[in-house]
N, C-alpha and C. Protein backbone atom coordinates (compact mmCIF):
# COMPACT_ATOMS: atom_id res chain seq x y z
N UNK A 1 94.33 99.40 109.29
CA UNK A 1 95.13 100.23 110.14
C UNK A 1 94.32 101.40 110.69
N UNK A 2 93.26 101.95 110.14
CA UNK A 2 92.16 102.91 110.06
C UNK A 2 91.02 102.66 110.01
N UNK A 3 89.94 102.63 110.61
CA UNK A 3 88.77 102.80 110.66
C UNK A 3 87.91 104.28 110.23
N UNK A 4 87.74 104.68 109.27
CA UNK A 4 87.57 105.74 108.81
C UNK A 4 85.46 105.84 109.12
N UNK A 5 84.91 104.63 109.33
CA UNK A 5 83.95 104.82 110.05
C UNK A 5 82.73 105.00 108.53
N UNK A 6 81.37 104.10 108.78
CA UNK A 6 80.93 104.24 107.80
C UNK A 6 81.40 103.30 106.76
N UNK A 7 81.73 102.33 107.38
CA UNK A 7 82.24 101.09 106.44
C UNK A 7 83.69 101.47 105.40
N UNK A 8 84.04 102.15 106.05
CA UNK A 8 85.55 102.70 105.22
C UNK A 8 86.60 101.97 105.94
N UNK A 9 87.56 101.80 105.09
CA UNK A 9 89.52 101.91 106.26
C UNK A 9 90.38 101.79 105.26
N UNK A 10 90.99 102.10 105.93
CA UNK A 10 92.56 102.49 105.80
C UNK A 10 93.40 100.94 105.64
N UNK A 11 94.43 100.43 104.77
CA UNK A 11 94.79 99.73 105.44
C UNK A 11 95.94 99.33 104.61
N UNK A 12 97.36 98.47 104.69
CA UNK A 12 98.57 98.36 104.26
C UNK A 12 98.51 97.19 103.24
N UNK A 13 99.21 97.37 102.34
CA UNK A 13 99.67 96.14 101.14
C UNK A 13 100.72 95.88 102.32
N UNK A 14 101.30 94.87 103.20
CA UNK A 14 102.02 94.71 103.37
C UNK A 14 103.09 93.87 102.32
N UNK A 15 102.50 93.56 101.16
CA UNK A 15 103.51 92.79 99.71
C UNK A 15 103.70 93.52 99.41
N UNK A 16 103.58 95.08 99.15
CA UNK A 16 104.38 95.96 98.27
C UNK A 16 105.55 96.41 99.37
N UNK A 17 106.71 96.70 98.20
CA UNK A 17 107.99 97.00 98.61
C UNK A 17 107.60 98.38 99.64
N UNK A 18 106.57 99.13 99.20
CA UNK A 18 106.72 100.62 99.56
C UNK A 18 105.51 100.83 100.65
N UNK A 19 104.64 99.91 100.81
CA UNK A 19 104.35 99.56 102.44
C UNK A 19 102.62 100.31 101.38
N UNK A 20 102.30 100.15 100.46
CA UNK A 20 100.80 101.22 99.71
C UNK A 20 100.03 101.21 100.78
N UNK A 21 99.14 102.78 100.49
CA UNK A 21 97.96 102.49 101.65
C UNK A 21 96.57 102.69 100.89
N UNK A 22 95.96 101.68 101.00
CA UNK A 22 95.02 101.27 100.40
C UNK A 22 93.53 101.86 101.10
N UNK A 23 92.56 102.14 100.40
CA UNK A 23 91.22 102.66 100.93
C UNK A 23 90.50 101.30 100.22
N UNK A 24 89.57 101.32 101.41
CA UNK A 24 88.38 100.39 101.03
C UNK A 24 87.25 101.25 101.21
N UNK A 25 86.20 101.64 100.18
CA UNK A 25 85.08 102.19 100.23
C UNK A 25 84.11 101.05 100.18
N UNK A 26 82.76 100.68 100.51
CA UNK A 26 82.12 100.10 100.39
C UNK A 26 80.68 100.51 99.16
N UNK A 27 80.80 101.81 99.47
CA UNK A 27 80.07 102.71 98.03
C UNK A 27 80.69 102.81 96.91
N UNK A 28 82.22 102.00 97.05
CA UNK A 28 82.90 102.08 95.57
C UNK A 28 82.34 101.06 94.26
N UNK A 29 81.30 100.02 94.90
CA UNK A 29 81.07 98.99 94.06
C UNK A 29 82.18 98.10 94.17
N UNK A 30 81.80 96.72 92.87
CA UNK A 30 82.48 95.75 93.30
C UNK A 30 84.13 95.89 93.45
N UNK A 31 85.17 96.88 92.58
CA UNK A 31 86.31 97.31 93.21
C UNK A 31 86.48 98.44 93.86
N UNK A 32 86.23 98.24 95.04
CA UNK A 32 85.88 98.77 95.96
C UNK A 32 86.76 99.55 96.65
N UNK A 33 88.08 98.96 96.28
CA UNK A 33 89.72 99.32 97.01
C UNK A 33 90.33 100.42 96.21
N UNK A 34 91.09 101.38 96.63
CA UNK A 34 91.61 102.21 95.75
C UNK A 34 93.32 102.50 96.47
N UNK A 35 94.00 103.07 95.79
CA UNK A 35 95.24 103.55 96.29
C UNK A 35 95.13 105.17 96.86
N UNK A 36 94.91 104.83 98.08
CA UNK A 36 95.19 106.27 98.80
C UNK A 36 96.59 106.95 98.77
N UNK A 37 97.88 105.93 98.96
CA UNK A 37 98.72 106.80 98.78
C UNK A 37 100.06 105.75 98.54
N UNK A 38 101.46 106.19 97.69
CA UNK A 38 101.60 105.09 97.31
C UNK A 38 102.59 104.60 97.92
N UNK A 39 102.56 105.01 99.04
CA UNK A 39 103.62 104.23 100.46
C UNK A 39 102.91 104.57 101.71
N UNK A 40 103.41 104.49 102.77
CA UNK A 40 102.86 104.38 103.99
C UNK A 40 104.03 105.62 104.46
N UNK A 41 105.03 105.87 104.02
CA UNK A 41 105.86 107.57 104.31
C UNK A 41 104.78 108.45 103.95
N UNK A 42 104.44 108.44 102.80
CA UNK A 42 103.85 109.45 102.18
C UNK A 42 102.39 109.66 102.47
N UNK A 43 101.80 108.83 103.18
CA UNK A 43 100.54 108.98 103.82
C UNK A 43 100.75 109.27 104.85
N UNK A 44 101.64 109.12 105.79
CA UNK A 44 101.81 109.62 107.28
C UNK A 44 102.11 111.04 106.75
N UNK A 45 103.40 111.76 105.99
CA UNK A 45 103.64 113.04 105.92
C UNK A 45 102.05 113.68 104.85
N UNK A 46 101.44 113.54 104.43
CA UNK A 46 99.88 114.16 104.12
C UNK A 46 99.09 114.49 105.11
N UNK A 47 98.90 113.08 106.15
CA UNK A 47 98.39 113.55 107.21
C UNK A 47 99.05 114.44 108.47
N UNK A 48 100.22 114.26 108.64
CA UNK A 48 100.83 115.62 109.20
C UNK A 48 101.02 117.01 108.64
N UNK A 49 100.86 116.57 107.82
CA UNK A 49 100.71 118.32 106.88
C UNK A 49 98.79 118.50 106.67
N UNK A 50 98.75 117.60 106.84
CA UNK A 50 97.07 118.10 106.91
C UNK A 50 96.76 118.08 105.67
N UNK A 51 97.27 117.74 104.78
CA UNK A 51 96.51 118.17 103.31
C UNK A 51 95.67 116.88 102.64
N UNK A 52 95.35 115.81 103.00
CA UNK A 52 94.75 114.59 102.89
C UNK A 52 93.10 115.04 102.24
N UNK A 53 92.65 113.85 101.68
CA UNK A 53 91.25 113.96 101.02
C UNK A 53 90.41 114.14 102.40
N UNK A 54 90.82 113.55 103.54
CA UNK A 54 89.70 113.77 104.93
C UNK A 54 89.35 114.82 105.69
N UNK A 55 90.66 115.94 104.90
CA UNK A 55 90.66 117.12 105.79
C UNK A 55 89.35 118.42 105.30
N UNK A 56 88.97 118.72 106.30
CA UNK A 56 87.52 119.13 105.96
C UNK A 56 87.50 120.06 104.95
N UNK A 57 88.40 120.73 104.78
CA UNK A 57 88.74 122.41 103.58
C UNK A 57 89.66 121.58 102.51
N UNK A 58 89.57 120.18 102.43
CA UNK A 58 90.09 119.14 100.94
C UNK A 58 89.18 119.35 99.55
N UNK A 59 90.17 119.55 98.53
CA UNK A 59 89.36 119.29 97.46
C UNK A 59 88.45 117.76 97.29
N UNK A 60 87.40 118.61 97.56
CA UNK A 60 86.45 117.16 96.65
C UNK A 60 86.14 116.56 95.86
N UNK A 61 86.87 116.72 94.74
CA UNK A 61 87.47 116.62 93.14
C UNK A 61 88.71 115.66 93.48
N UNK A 62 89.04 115.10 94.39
CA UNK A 62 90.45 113.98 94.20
C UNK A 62 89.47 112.76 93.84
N UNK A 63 90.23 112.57 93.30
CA UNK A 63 90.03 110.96 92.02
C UNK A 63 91.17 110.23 92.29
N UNK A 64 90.84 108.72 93.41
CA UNK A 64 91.91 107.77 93.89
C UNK A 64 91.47 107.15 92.59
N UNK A 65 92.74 106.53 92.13
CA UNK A 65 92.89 104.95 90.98
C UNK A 65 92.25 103.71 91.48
N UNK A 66 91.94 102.84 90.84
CA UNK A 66 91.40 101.97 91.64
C UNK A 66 93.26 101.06 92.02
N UNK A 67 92.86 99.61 92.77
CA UNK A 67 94.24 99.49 93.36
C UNK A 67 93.95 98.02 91.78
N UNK A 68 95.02 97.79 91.30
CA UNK A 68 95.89 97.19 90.03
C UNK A 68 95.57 96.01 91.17
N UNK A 69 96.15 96.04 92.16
CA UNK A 69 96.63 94.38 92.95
C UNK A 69 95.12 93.49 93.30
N UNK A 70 93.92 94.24 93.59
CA UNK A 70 92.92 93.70 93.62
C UNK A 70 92.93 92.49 92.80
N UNK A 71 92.79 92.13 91.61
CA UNK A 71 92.26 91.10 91.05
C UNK A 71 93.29 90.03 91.20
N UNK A 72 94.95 90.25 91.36
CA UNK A 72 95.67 89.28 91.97
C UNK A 72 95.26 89.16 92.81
N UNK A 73 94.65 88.92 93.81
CA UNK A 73 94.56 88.91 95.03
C UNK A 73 93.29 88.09 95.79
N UNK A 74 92.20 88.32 94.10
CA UNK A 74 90.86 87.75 94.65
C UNK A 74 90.81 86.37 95.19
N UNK A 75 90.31 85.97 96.11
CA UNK A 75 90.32 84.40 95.64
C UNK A 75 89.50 83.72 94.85
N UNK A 76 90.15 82.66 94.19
CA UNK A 76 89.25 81.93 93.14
C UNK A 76 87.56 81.54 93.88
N UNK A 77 86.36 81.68 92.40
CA UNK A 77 85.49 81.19 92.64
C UNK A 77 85.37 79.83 93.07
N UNK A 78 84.50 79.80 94.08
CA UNK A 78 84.52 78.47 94.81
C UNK A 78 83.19 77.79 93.97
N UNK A 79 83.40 76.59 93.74
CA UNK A 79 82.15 75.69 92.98
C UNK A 79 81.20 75.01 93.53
N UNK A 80 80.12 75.36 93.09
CA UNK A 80 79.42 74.80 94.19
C UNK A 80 78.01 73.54 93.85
C-alpha cells in the first residue's frame, strides 16, 4: 500500500478481521515483516496525528513485534 523507499512498505493483512498493517524491512533478516499497527484505522489516525515511527522528531527506540502470521503464511519448501 506504501512504498516507504529503500526496500521498505507498508502493506495490509487483508485476512485479518482488523485490516493489520504490516512493515516489511529488508534489513530485518529472514523475518523480515513486523506489525506496524494493529488495524489499518489506527495507522491512518497515527499518521494524521503525525506521531508515527517515520516522523522525523519520532522516538527511535520503537520496537515493532515481529508479525505471528508470517510462518502461516510461508510457502512450503519446494523439493528439488
Amino acid at each position: 500500500m506504501l512504498d516507504w523507499g529503500c526496500g521498505m512498505f507498508a502493506a495490509v493483512d487483508c485476512r485479518s478481521a482488523d485490516a493489520t498493517v504490516l512493515l516489511f524491512d529488508p534489513n530485518g533478516g529472514p523475518d523480515a515483516w513486523y506489525v506496524d499497527a494493529e488495524s489499518l484505522t489506527d495507522w491512518l489516525e497515527t499518521w494524521l496525528a503525525e506521531t508515527g515511527w517515520y516522523e522525523e522528531d519520532a522516538d527511535q527506540d520503537i520496537a515493532m513485534r515481529s508479525w505471528e502470521g508470517l510462518s502461516s503464511r510461508r510457502p512450503p519448501p519446494t523439493v528439488g
